[in-house]
Protein backbone atom coordinates (compact mmCIF):
# COMPACT_ATOMS: atom_id res chain seq x y z
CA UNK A 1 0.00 0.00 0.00
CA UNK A 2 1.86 3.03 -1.28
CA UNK A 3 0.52 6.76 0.01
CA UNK A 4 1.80 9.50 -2.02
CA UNK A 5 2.20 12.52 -0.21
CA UNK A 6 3.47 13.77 3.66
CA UNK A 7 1.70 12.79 6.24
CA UNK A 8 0.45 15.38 8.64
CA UNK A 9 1.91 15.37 12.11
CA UNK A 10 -1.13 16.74 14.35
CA UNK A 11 -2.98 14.78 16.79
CA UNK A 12 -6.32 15.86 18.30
CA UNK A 13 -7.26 15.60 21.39
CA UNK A 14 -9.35 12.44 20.58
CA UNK A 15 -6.64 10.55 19.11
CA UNK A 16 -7.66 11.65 15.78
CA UNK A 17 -5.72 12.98 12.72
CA UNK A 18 -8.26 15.07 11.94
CA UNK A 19 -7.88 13.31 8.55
CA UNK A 20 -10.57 12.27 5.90
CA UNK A 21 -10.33 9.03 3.72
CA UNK A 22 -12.09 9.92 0.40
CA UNK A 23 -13.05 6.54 -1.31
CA UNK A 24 -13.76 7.67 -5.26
CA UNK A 25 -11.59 11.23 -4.51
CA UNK A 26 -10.76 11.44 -8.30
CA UNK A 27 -14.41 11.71 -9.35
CA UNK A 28 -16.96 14.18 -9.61
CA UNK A 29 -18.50 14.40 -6.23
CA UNK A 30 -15.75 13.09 -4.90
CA UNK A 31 -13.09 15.77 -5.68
CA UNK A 32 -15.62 18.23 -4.54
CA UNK A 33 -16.37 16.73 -1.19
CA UNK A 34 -12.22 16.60 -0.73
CA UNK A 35 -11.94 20.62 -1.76
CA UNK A 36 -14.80 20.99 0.63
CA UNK A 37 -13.42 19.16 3.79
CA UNK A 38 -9.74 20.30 2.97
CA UNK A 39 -11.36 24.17 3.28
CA UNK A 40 -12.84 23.01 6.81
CA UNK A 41 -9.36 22.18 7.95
CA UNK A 42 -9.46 18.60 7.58
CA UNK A 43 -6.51 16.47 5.85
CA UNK A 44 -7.42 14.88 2.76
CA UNK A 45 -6.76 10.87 1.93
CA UNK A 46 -7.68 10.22 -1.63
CA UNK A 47 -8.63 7.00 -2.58
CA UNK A 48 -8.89 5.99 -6.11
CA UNK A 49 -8.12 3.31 -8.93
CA UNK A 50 -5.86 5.47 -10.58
CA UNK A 51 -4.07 8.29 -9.63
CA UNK A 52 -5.69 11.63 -11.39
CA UNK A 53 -5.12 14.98 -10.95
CA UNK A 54 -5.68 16.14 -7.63
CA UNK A 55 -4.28 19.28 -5.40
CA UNK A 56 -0.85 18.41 -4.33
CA UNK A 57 -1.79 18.93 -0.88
CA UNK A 58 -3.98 15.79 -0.40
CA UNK A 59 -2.18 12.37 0.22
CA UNK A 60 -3.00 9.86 -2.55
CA UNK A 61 -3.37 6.07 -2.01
CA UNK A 62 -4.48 3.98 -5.28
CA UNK A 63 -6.88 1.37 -4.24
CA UNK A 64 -9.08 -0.56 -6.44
CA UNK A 65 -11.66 -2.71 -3.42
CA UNK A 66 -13.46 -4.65 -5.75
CA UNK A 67 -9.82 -6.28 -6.75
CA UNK A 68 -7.62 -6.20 -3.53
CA UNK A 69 -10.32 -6.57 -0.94
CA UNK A 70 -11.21 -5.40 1.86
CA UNK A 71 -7.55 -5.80 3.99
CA UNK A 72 -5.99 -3.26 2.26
CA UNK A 73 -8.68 -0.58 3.39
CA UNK A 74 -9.02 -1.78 6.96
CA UNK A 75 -4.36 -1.20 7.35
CA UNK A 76 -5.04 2.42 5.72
CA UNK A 77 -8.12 3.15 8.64
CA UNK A 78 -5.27 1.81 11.08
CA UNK A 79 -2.34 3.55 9.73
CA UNK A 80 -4.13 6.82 9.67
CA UNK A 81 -7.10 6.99 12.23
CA UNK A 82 -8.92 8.87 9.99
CA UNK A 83 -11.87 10.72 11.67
CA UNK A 84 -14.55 9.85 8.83
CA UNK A 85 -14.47 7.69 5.75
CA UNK A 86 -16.66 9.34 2.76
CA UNK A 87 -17.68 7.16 0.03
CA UNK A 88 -17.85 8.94 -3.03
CA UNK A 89 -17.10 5.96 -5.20
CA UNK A 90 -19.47 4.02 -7.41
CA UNK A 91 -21.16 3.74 -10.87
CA UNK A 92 -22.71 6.02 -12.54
CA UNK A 93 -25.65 5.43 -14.81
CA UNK A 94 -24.30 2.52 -17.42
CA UNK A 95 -25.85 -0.05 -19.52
CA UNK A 96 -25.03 -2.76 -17.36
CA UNK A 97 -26.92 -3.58 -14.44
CA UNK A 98 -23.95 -5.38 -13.28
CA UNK A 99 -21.28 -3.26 -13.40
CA UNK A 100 -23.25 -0.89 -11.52
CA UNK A 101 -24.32 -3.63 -8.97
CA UNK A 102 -20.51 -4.51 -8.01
CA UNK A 103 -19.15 -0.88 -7.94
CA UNK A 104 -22.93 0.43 -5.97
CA UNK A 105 -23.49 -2.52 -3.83
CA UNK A 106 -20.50 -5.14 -3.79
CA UNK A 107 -17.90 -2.46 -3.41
CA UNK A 108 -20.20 -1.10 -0.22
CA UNK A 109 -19.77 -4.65 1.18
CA UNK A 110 -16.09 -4.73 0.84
CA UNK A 111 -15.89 -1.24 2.40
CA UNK A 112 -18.22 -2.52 5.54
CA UNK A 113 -16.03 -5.83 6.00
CA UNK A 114 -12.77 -3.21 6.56
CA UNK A 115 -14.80 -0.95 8.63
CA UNK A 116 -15.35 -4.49 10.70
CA UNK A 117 -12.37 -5.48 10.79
CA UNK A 118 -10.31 -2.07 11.80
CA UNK A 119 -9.54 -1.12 14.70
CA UNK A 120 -10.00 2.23 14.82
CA UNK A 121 -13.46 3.54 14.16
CA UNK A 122 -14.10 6.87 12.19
CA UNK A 123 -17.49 7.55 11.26
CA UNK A 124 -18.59 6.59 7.31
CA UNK A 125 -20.63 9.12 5.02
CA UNK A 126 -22.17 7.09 2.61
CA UNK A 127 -23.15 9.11 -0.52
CA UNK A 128 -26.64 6.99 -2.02
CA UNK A 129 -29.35 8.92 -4.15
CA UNK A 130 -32.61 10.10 -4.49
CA UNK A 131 -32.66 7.43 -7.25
CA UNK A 132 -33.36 4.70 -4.67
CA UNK A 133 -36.87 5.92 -3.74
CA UNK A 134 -39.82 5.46 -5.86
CA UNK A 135 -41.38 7.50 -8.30
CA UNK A 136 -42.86 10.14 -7.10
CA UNK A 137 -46.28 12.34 -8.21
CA UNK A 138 -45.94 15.94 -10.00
CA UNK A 139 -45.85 18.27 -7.05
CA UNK A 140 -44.71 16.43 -4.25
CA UNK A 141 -41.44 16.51 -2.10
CA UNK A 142 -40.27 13.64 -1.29
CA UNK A 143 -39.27 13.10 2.65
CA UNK A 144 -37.27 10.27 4.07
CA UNK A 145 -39.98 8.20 4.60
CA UNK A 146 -41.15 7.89 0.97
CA UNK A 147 -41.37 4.27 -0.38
CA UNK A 148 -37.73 2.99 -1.53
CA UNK A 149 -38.72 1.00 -4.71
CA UNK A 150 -36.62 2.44 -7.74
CA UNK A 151 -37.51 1.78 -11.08
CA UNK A 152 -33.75 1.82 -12.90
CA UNK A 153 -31.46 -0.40 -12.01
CA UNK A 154 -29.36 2.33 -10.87
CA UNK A 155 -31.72 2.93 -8.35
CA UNK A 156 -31.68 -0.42 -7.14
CA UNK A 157 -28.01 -0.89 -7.31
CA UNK A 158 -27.92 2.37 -5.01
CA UNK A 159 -30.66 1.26 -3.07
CA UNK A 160 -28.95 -1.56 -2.42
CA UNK A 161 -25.62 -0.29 -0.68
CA UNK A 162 -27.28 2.36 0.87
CA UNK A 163 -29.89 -1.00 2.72
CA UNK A 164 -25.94 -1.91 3.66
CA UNK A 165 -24.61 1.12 5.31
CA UNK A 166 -27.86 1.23 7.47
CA UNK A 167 -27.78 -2.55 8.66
CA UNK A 168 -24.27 -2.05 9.52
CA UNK A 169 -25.32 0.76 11.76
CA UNK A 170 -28.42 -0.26 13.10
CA UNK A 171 -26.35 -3.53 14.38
CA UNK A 172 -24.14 -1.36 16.30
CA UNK A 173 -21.21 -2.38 13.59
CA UNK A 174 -20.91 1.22 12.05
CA UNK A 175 -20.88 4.68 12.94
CA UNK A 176 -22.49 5.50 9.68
CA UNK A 177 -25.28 8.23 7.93
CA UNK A 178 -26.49 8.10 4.54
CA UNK A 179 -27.01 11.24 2.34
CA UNK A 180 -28.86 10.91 -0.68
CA UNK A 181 -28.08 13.38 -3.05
CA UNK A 182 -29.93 14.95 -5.66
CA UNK A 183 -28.46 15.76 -9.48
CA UNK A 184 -25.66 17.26 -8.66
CA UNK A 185 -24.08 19.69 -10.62
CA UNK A 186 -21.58 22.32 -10.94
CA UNK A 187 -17.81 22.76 -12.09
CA UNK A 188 -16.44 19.42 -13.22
CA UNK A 189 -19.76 18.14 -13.99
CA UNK A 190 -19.47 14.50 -16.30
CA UNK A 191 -20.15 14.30 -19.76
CA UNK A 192 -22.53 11.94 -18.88
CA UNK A 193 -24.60 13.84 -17.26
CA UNK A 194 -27.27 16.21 -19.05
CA UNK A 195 -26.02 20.00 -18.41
CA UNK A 196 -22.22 18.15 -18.24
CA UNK A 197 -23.04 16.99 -21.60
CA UNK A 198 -24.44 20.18 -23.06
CA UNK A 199 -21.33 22.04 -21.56
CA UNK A 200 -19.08 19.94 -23.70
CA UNK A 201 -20.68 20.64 -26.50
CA UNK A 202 -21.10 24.33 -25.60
CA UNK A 203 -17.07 24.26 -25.19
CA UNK A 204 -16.54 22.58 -28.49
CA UNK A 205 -17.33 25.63 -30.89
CA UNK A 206 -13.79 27.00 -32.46
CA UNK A 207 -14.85 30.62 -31.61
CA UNK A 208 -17.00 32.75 -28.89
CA UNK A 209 -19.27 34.00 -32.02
CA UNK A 210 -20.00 30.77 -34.18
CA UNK A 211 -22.85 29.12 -34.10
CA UNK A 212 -23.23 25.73 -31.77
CA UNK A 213 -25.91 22.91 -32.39
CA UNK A 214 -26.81 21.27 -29.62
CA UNK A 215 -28.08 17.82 -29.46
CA UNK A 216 -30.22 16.37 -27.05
CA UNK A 217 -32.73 13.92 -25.78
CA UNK A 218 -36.58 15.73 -25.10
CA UNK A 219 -36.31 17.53 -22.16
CA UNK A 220 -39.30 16.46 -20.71
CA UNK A 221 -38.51 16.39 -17.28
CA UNK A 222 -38.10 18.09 -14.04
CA UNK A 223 -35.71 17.62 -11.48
CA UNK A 224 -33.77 18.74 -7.96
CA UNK A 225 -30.39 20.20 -8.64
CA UNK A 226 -28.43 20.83 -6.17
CA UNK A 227 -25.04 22.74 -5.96
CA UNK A 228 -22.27 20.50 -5.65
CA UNK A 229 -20.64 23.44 -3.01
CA UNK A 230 -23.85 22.78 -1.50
CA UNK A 231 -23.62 19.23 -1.34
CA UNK A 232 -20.18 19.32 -0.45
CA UNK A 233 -20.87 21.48 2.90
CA UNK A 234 -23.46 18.88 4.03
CA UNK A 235 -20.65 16.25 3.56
CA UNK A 236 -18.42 17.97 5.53
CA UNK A 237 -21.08 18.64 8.70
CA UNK A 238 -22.45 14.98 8.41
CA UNK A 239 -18.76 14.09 8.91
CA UNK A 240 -18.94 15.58 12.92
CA UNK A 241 -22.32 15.88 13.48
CA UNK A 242 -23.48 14.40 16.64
CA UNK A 243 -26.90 12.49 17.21
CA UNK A 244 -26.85 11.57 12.88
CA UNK A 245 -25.99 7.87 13.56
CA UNK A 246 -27.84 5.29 10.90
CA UNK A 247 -30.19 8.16 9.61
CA UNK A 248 -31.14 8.61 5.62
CA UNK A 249 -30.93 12.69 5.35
CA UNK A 250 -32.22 14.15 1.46
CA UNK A 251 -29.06 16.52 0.10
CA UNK A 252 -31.00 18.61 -2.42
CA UNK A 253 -31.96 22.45 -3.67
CA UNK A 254 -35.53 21.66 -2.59
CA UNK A 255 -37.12 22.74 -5.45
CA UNK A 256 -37.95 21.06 -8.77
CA UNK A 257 -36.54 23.05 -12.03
CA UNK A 258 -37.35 22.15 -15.54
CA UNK A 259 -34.04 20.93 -17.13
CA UNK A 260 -34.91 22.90 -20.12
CA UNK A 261 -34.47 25.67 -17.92
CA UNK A 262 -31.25 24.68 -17.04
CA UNK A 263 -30.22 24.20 -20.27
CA UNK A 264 -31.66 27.98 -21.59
CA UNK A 265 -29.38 29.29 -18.22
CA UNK A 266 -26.19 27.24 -19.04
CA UNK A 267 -26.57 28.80 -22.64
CA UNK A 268 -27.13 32.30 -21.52
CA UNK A 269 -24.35 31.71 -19.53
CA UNK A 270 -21.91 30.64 -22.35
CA UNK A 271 -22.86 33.42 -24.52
CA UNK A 272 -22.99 31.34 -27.36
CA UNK A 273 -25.22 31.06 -29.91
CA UNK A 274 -27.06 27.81 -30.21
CA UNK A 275 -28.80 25.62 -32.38
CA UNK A 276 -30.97 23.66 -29.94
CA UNK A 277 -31.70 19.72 -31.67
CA UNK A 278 -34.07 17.89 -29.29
CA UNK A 279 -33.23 13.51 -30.40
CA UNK A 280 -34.86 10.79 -28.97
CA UNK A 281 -31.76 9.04 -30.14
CA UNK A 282 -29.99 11.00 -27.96
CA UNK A 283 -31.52 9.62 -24.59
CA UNK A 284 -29.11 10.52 -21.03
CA UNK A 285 -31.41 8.81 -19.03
CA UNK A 286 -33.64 5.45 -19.32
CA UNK A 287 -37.84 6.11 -19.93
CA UNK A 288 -38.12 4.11 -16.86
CA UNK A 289 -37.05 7.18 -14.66
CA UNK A 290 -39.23 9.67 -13.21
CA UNK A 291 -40.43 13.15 -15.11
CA UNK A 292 -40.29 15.20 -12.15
CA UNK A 293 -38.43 14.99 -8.73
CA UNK A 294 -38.11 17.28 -5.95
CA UNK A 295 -36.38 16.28 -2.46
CA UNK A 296 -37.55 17.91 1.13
CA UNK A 297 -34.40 18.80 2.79
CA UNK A 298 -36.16 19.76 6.28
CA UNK A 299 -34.23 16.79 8.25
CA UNK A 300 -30.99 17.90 6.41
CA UNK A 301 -31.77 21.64 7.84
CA UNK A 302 -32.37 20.66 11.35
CA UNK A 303 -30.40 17.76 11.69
CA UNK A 304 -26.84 18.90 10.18
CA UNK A 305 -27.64 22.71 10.33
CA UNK A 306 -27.24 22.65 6.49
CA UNK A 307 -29.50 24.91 3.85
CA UNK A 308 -28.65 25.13 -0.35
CA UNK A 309 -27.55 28.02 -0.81
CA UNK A 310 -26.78 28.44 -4.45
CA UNK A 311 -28.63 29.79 -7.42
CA UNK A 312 -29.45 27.89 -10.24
CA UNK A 313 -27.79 30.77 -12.37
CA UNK A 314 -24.32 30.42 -9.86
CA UNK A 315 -24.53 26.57 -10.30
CA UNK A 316 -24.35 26.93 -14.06
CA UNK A 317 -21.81 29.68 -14.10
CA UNK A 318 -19.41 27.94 -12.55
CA UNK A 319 -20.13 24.92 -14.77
CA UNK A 320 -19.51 26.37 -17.56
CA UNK A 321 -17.14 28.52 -16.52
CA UNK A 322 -14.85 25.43 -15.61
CA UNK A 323 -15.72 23.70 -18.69
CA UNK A 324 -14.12 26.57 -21.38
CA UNK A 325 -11.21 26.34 -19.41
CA UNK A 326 -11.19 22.45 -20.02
CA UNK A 327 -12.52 21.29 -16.73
């Protein structure tokens, strides 16, 4: 097990490090969540598959669970006492149900049986999503206690490690909390994801003043973004909040936006002139999901402390300001 990076000397008063392993550091959410906690003074522990670029002050450990098992992980919680584990890794929406049941649900298994099997016990944020619950009526919010029966098998495959997580900690095994996110978005977003995917092409135009033409599936739907800063902040409370143990807490905007009206805003903000093609052959997401989703964030507010804060008009300036700058 080779760490890359120095090692911070500072002890807390607990017998902390005051250090954060990041499972999944080098993705998305994951890079965000480590700028986030690095900001609240934490020390960051990036755990990945493959080494990517991340700030040289976070220590980086290449890790692949699936593959080495869980041993590898459990030394690492040892050898560093981290203070919280935060498991930004998984699969993203893919055509096969399996890959995204081993790297949603196996690799949360593997993760649990090191968590057993350390000694030292640091509290795990478990990143699921709204995905897991079912689909939900025009209009309505959707609390904690809404059904969990997801109709993608993303859902399910999320559904599924989140199930996990809680077990673990409702048998006393795991310090753990589960925060399912929302669409998150903001700079860095995927190409796989809608407004990541219309920032790409956005970003592809030789010049500021030529014309762009934009293809996408119908946007048809509705959904909760929410700011990955925003997101990010409720990872870092849920890392050292008291009184949070084995609770499901919605990370969201609270509010349901028509993602053609994210699009229109991440073109205004590009200044670019577009040729908008809507393509059923272009589909980001399967029929099976749901045309409109909102999340109610109330337990996230008075449990954690945490509110969004962001605009929808901030969100998408900073995606696509991150984007024309290759990002």
């Amino acid at each position: 097990m080779a760490v890359v990076g120095t090692r911070a000397s500072a002890v807390r008063r607990d017998g902390s490090s005051g250090r954060v392993v990041v499972l999944g550091a080098t993705g998305f959410v994951g890079r965000q969540a480590g700028a986030a906690l690095q900001a609240a003074g934490h020390e960051v522990l990036a755990v990945a598959r493959q080494a990517a670029r991340t700030p040289a002050s976070w220590r980086f450990c290449p890790m692949d669970l699936l593959k080495d098992g869980p041993d590898t992980l459990t030394k690492l919680i040892d050898t560093e006492r981290p203070v919280a584990v935060v498991n930004a890794a998984g699969v993203a929406w893919s055509s096969s149900a399996d890959v995204m049941r081993q790297g949603n649900h196996l690799l949360v298994d593997r993760l649990l049986a090191a968590l057993d099997a350390a000694s030292w016990r640091p509290r795990l944020v478990h990143l699921g999503s709204v995905h897991e619950y079912a689909p939900q009526p025009a209009g309505v919010c959707l609390a904690e206690d809404w059904p969990t029966r997801p109709t993608t098998d993303y859902g399910k495959s999320k559904l599924a490690g989140s199930r996990a997580v809680l077990r673990s900690a409702a048998q006393g095994r795991t310090d753990a909390v589960v925060l399912r996110l929302s669409n998150v978005i903001g700079a860095g977003a995927p190409p796989s994801s809608l407004l990541g995917r219309v920032a790409r092409q956005l970003s592809a135009a030789a010049a500021p003043g030529e014309p762009v033409t934009v293809q996408l599936a119908p946007l048809r739907s509705s959904r909760d973004f929410v700011d990955a800063k925003d997101a990010s902040e409720a990872i870092v409370l849920a890392t050292r909040t008291p009184g949070v143990r084995g609770r499901v807490l919605n990370i969201g905007s609270g509010t349901s936006q028509h993602v053609r009206t994210m699009v229109d805003l991440l073109i205004a903000a590009s200044g670019r002139t577009v040729r908008l093609v809507e393509d059923t052959g272009g589909t980001v997401r399967p029929t099976a999901d749901a045309d409109w989703m909102c999340v109610d964030v109330t337990a996230g507010r008075e449990l954690l402390g945490w509110s969004p804060r962001s605009s929808p008009e901030e969100t998408v300036r900073d995606l696509w300001n991150a984007a024309r700058n290759g990002g």
